[in-house]
Protein backbone atom coordinates (compact mmCIF):
# COMPACT_ATOMS: atom_id res chain seq x y z
CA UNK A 1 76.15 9.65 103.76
CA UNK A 2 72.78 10.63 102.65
CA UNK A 3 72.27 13.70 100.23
CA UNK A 4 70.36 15.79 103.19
CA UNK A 5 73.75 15.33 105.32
CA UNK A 6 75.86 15.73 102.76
CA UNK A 7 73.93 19.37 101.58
CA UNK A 8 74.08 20.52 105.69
CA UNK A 9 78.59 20.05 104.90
CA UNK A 10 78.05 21.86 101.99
CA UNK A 11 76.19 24.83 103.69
CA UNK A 12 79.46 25.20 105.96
CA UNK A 13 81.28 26.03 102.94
CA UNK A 14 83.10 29.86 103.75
CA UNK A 15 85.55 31.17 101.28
CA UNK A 16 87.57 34.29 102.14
CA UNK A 17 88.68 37.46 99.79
CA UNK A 18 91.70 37.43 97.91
CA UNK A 19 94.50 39.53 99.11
CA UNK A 20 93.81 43.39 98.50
CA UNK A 21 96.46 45.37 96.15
CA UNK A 22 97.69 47.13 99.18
CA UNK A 23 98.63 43.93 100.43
CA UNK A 24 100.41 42.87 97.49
CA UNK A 25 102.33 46.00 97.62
CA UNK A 26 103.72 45.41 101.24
CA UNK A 27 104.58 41.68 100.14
CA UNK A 28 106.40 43.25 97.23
CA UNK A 29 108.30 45.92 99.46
CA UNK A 30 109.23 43.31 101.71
CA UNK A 31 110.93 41.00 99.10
CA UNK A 32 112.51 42.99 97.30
CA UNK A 33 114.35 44.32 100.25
CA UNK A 34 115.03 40.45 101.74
CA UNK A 35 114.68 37.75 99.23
CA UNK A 36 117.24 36.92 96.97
CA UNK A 37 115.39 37.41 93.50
CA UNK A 38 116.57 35.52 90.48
CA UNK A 39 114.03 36.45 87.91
CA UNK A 40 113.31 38.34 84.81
CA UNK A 41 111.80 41.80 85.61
CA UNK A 42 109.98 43.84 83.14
CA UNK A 43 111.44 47.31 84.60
CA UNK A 44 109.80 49.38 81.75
CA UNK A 45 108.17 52.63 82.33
CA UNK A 46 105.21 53.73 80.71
CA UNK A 47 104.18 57.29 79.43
CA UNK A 48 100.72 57.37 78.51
CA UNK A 49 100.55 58.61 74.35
CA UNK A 50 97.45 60.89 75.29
CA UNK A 51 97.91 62.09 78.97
CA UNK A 52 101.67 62.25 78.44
CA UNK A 53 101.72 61.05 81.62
CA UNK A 54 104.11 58.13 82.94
CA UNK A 55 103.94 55.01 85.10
CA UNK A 56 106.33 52.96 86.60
CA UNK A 57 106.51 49.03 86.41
CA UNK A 58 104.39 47.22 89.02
CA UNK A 59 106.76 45.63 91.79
CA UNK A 60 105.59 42.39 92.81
CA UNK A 61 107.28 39.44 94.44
CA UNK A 62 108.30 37.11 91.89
CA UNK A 63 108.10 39.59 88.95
CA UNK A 64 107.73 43.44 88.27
CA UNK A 65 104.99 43.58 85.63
CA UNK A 66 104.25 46.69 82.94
CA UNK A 67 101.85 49.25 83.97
CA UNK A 68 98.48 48.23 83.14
CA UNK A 69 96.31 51.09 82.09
CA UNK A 70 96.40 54.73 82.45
CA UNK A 71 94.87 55.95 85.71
CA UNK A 72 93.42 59.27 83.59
CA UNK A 73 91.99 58.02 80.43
CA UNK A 74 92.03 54.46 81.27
CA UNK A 75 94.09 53.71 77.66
CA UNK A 76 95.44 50.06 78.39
CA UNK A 77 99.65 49.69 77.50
CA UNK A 78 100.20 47.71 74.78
CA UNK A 79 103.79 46.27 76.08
CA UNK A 80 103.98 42.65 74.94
CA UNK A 81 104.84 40.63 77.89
CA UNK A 82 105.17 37.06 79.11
CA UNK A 83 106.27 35.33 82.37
CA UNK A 84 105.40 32.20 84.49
CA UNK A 85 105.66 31.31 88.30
CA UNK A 86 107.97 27.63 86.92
CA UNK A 87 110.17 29.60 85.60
CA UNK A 88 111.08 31.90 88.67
CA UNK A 89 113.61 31.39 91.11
CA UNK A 90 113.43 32.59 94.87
CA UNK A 91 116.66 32.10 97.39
CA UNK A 92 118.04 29.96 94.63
CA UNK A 93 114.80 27.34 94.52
CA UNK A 94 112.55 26.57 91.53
CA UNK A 95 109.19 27.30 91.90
CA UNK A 96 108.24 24.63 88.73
CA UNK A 97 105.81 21.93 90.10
CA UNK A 98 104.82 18.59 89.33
CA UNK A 99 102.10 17.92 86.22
CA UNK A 100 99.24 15.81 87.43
CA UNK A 101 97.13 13.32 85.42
CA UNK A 102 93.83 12.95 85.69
CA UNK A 103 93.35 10.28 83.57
CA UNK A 104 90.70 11.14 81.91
CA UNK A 105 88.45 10.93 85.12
CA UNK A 106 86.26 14.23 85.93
CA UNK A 107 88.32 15.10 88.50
CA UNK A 108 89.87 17.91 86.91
CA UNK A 109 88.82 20.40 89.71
CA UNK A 110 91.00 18.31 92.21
CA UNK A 111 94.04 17.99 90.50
CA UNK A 112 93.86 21.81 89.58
CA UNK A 113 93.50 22.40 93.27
CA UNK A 114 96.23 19.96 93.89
CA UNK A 115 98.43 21.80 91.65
CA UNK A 116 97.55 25.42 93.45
CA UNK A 117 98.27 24.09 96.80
CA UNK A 118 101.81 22.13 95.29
CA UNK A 119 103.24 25.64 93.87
CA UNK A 120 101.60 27.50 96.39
CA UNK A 121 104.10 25.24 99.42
CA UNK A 122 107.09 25.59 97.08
CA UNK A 123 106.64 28.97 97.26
CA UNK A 124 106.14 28.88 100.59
CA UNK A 125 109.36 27.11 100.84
CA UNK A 126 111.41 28.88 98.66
CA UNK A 127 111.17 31.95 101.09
CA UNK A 128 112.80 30.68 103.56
CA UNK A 129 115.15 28.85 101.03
CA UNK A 130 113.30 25.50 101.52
CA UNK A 131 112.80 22.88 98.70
CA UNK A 132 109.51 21.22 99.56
CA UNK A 133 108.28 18.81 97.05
CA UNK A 134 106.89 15.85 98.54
CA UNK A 135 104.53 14.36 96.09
CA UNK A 136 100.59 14.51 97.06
CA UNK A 137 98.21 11.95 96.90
CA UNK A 138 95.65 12.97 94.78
CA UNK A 139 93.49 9.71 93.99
CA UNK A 140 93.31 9.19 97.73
CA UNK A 141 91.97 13.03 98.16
CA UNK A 142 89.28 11.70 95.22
CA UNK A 143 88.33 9.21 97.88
CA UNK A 144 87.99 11.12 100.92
CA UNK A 145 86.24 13.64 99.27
CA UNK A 146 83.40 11.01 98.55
CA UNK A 147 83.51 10.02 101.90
CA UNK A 148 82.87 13.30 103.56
CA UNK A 149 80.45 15.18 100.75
CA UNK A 150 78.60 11.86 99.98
CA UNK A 151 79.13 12.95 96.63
CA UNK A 152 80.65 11.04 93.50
CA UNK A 153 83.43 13.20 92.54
CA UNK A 154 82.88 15.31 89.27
CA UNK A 155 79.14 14.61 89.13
CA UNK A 156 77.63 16.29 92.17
CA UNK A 157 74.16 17.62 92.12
CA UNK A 158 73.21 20.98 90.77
CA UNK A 159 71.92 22.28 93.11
CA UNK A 160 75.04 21.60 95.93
CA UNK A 161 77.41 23.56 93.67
CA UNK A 162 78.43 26.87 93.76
CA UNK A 163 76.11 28.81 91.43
CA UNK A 164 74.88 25.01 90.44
CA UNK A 165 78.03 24.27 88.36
CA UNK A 166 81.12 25.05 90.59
CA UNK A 167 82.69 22.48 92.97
CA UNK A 168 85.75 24.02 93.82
CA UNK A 169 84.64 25.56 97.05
CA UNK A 170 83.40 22.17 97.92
CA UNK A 171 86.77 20.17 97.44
CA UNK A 172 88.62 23.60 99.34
CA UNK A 173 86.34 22.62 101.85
CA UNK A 174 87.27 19.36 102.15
CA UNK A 175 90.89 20.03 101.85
CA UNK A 176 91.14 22.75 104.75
CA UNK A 177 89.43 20.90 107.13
CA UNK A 178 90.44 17.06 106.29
CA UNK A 179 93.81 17.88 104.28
CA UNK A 180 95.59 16.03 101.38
CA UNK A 181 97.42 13.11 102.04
CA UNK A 182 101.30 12.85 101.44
CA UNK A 183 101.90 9.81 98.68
CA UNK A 184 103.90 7.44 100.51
CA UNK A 185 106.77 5.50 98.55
CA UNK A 186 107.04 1.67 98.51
CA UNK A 187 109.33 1.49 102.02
CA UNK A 188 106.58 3.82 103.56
CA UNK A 189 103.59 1.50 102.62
CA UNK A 190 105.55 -1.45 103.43
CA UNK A 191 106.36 0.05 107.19
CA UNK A 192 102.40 1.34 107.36
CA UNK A 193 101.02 -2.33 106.66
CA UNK A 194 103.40 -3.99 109.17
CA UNK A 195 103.43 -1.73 112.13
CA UNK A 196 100.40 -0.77 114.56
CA UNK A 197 102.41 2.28 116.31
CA UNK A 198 103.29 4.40 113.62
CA UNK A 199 101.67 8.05 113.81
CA UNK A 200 99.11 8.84 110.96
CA UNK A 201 100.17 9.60 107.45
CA UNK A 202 100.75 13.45 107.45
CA UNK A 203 98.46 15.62 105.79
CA UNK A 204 98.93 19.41 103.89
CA UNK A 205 96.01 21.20 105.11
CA UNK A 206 95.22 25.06 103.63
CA UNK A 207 94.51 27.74 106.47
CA UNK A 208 91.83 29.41 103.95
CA UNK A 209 90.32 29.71 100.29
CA UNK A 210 89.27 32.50 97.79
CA UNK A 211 87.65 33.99 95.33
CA UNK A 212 88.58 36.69 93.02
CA UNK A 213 86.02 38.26 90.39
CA UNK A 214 87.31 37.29 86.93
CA UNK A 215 86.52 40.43 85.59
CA UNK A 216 89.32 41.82 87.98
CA UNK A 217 92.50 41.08 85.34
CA UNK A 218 94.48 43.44 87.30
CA UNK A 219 94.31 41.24 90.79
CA UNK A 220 94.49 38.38 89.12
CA UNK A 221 97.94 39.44 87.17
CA UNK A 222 99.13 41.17 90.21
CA UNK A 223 98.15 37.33 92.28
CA UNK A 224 100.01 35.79 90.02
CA UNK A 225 103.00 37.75 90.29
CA UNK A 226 103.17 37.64 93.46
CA UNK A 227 103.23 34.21 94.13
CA UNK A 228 99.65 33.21 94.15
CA UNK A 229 98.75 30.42 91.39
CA UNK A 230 95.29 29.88 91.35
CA UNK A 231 92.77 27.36 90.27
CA UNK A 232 90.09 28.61 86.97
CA UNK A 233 87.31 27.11 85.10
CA UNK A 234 87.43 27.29 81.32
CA UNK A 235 85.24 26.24 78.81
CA UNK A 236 86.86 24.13 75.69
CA UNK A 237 85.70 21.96 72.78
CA UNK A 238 87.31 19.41 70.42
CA UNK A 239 90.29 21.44 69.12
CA UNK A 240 91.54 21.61 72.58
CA UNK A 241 92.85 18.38 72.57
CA UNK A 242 94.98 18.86 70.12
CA UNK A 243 96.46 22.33 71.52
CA UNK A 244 100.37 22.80 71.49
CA UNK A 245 102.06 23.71 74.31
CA UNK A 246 102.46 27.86 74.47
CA UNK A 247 99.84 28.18 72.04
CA UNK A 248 96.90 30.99 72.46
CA UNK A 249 93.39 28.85 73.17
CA UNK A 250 90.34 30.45 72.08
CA UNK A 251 87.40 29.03 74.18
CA UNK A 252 84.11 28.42 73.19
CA UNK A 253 81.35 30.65 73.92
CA UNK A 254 78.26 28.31 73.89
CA UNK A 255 77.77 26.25 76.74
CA UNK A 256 75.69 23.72 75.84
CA UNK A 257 78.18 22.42 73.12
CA UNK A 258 81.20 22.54 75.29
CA UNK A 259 82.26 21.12 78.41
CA UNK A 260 83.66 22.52 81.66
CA UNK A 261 87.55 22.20 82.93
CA UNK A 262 89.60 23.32 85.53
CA UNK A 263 93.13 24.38 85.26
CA UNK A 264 95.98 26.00 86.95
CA UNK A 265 96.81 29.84 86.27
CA UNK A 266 100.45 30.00 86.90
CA UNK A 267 101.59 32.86 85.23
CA UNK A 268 100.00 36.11 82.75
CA UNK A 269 101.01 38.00 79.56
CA UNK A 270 99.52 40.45 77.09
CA UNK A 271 99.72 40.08 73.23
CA UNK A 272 97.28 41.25 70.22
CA UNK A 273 94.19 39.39 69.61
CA UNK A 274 92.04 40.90 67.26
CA UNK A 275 94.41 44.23 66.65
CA UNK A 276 93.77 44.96 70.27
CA UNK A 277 96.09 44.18 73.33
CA UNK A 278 94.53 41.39 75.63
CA UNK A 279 95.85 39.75 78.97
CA UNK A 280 96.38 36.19 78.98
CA UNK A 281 97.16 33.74 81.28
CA UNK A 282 99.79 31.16 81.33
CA UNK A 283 97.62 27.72 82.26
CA UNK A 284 98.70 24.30 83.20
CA UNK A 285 96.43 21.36 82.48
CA UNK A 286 96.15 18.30 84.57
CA UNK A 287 96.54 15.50 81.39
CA UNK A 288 99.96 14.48 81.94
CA UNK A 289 103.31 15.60 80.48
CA UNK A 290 102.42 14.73 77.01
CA UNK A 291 98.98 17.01 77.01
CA UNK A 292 100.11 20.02 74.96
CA UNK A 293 103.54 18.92 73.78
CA UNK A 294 106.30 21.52 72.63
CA UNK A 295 108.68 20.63 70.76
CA UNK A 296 111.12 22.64 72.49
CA UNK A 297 110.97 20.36 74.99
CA UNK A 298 110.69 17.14 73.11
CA UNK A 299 107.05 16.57 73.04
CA UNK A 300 106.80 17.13 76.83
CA UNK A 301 104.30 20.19 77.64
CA UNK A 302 101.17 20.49 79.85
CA UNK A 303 101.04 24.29 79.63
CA UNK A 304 99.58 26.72 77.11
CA UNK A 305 97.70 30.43 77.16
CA UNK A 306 93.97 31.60 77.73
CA UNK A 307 92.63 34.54 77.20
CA UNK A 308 91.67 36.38 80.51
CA UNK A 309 88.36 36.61 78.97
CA UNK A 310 87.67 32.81 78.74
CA UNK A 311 88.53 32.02 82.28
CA UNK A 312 84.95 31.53 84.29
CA UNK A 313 86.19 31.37 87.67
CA UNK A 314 88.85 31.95 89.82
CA UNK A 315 89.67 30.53 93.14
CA UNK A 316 93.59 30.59 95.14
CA UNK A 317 94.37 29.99 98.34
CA UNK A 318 95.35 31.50 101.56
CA UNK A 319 98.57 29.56 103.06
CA UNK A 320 100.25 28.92 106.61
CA UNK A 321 103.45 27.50 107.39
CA UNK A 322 104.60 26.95 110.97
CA UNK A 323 107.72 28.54 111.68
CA UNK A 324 109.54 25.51 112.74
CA UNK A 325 108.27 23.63 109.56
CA UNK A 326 107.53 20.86 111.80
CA UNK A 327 104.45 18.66 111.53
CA UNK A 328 101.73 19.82 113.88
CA UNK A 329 100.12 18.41 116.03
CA UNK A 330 97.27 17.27 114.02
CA UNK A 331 99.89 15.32 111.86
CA UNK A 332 99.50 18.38 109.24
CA UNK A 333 101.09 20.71 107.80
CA UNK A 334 99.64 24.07 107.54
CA UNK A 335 100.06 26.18 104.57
């Protein structure tokens, strides 16, 4: 595909808006009158120390969060909290997900999106008491993306990005309309090489993609909570190779002496930094299990905090599963 084709796909690219708090507040009112909810709540109310005036906690989905700020005088609360979508139950299913590995290829934007979309279907799942875990194939997503952009993977012009560094609404793109491919096991492959009739592999397809202002630490916390993991750019140097798992990363400021990564938000918190409370987010990289070990778990990690204001961009998406949780007609599954 030549670049002028492959910049008319890109002009086709429409992302949606996040859901509104309003919204959130329905979903929460709705589960917590029907879902079976097996997490850890943080049911603390809040009185303001100046306005003397007090808040309740935040019902969500997954978790009820501390008030954030005072609606008055805008003081921020200063509860220490910390919670993550993996380690939340709904109907009795775990909502932890599978750590991808990029191996070292720049195609960190694709397995962050791949991770989004896997919690995002256990989710999903989970509400209607479903365990849906069906491993994706990622490095064949990495291929069809080439194939319908025109674009090598992780180094696509400037000037086709969003604001000429951002390729996450081009791989959304590519995912809603073309989906990601199930990974097929070894009897699968076998039975796909030798027969002519079988029906195409099936493919998870998203209904629609967002973006939410990372200024907005509210929505993004309230997202989160309420079962919306979502994929963020970060900026990180050297040192962040050699991050522990639950450790606080601070990100570089400059630019031009550090590079750009996407990872997977999957949960929020707030804790001092500098004397002064400050949200962070619970991230999940895409370097394997042994990327940000913790020893609590025997060198195994992949996840670790960011301060909400090192994250650069912020992109979820909107998901659709058939009733029946059949494949569709398309051979797809719709979330």
């Amino acid at each position: 595909m030549s670049s002028s084709e492959g910049s008319k796909w890109v002009s086709r690219c429409v992302f949606g808006s996040p859901p509104n708090l309003s919204e959130l507040d329905e979903l929460a009112v709705l589960y917590h009158e029907q879902a079976a909810r097996n997490t850890r709540d943080y049911v603390r109310s809040w009185i303001c120390p100046d306005c003397r005036k007090e808040y309740k906690p935040i019902q969500n989905m997954l978790v009820d969060l501390p008030p954030f700020s005072c609606d008055d005088c805008g003081l921020k609360n200063d509860a220490a909290y910390e919670w993550r979508i993996t380690q939340c139950l709904i109907n009795g299913v775990s909502l932890d997900f599978k750590v991808y590995d990029q191996n070292r290829k720049p195609h960190c934007t694709l397995y962050s999106v791949a991770a989004t979309i896997d919690a995002t279907r256990r989710v999903e799942g989970a509400k209607k008491g479903l365990i849906i875990s069906t491993p994706l194939d990622v490095p064949e997503m990495a291929k069809t993306y080439e194939q319908v952009t025109g674009f090598e993977l992780g180094k696509e012009p400037p000037e086709e990005l969003f604001e000429t560094y951002d390729n996450c609404s081009l791989i959304m793109e590519v995912v809603k309309a073309h989906g990601i491919s199930f990974l097929l096991g070894e009897y699968d492959t076998l039975l796909q090489n030798k027969c002519v009739d079988l029906p195409p592999i099936p493919r998870l397809r998203i209904k629609s993609y967002f973006r939410v202002d990372r200024n907005n630490v509210l929505l993004i916390t309230r997202l989160l909570a309420s079962g919306y993991p979502l994929t963020a750019g970060m900026l990180h140097g050297t040192l962040y190779w050699y991050l522990k798992g639950d450790q606080y990363y601070y990100a570089p400021k400059c630019a031009t002496t550090a590079d750009a990564h996407a990872i997977t938000l999957i949960g929020s918190g707030l804790a001092s930094k500098n004397n002064m409370p400050e949200t962070f987010y619970s991230a999940r990289d895409s370097h394997g299990t042994k990327s940000h070990p913790d020893h609590k778990m025997r060198d195994f990690g992949a996840d670790f905090f960011l301060w909400a204001c090192d994250i650069t961009d912020v992109w979820g998406t909107k998901r659709f599963i058939p009733n029946n949780w059949k494949l569709q007609d398309t051979g797809s599954i719709g979330i």
